[in-house]
Protein backbone atom coordinates (compact mmCIF):
# COMPACT_ATOMS: atom_id res chain seq x y z
CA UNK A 1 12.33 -15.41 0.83
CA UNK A 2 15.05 -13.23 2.14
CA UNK A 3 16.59 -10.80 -0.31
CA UNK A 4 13.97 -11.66 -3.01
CA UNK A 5 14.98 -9.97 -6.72
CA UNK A 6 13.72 -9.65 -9.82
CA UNK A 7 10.22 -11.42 -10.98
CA UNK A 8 9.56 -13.59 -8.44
CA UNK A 9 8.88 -10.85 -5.98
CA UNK A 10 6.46 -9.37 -8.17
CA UNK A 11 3.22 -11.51 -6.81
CA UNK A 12 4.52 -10.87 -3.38
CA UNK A 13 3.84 -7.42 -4.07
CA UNK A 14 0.85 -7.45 -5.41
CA UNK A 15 -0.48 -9.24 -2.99
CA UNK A 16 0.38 -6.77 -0.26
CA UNK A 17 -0.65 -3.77 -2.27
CA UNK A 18 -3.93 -5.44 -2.86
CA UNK A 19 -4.06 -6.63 1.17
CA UNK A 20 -3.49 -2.94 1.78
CA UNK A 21 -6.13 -1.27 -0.82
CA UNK A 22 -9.04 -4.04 0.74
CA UNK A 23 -7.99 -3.21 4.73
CA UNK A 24 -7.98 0.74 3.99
CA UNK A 25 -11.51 0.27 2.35
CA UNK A 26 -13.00 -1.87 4.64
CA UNK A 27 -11.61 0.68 7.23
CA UNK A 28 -13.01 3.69 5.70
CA UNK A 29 -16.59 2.06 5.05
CA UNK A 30 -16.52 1.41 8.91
CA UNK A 31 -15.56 4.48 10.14
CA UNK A 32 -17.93 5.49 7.51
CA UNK A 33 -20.66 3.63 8.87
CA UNK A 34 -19.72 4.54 12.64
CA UNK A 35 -19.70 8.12 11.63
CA UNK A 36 -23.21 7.95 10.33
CA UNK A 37 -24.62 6.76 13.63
CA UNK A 38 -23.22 9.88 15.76
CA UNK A 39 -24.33 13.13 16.48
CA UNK A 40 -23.31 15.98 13.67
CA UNK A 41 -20.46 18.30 14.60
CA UNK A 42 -19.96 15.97 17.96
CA UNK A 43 -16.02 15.43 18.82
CA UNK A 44 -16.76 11.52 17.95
CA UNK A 45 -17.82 12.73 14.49
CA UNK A 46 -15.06 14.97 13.66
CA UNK A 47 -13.05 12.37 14.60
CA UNK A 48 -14.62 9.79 12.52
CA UNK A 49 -14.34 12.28 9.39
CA UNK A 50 -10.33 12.91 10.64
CA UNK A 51 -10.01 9.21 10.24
CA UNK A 52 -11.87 9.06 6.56
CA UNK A 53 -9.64 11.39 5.39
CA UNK A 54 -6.70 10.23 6.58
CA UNK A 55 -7.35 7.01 5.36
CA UNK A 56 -8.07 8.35 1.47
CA UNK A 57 -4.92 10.20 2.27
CA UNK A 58 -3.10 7.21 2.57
CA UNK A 59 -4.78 5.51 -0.25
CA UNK A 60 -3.59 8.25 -2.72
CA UNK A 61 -0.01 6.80 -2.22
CA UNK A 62 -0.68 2.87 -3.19
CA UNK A 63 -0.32 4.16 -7.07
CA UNK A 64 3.38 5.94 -6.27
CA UNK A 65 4.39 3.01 -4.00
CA UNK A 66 2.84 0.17 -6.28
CA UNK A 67 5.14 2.16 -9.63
CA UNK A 68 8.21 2.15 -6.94
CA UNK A 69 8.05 -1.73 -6.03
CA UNK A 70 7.06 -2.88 -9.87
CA UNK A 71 10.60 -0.35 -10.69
CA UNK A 72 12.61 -1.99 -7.80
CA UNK A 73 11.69 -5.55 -9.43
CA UNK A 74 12.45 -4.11 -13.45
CA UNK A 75 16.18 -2.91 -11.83
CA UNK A 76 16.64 -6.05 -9.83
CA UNK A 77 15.59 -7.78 -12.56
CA UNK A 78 18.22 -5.59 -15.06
CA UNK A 79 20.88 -6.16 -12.38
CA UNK A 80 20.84 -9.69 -12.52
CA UNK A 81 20.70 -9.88 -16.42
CA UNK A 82 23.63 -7.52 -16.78
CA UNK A 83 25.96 -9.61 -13.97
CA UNK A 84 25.43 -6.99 -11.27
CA UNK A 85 24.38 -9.89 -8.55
CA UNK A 86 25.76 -9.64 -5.14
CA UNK A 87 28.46 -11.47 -4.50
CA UNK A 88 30.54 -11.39 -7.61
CA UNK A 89 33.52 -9.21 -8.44
């Protein structure tokens, strides 16, 4: 739904953060598992290990985005409870 506010957006979100915490682990144990098969210190390896870390990189910043998209719902949420909807004046 376009221009979503307030609660109902909330399981929306979820959903994706959750979508995104399952792909990033299934992609780590794979790379993980790749990894294991190749020869130590071999360009393929590094690069499997580049890719691990990247990807807990990345997974250190669902907690900060999750707190930012629960916030954005408690404002839009505020707005519309105080009269601050779009279209009034």
């Amino acid at each position: 739904m376009k221009g979503q506010v307030g609660i109902g957006a909330l399981p929306t979100i979820v959903v994706a953060i959750v979508i995104t915490i399952l792909v990033m682990s299934f992609g780590a144990l794979i790379l993980a598992n790749i990894g294991d098969t190749m020869t130590a210190d071999s360009a393929e390896a590094n690069l499997t290990d580049t890719g691990i870390e990247a990807l807990a990189d990345a997974g250190d910043l669902v907690g900060p985005l999750g707190i930012v998209a629960v916030a954005s719902v408690i404002i839009g949420v505020l707005f519309l409870a105080f009269g601050g909807g779009m279209g009034r004046r």
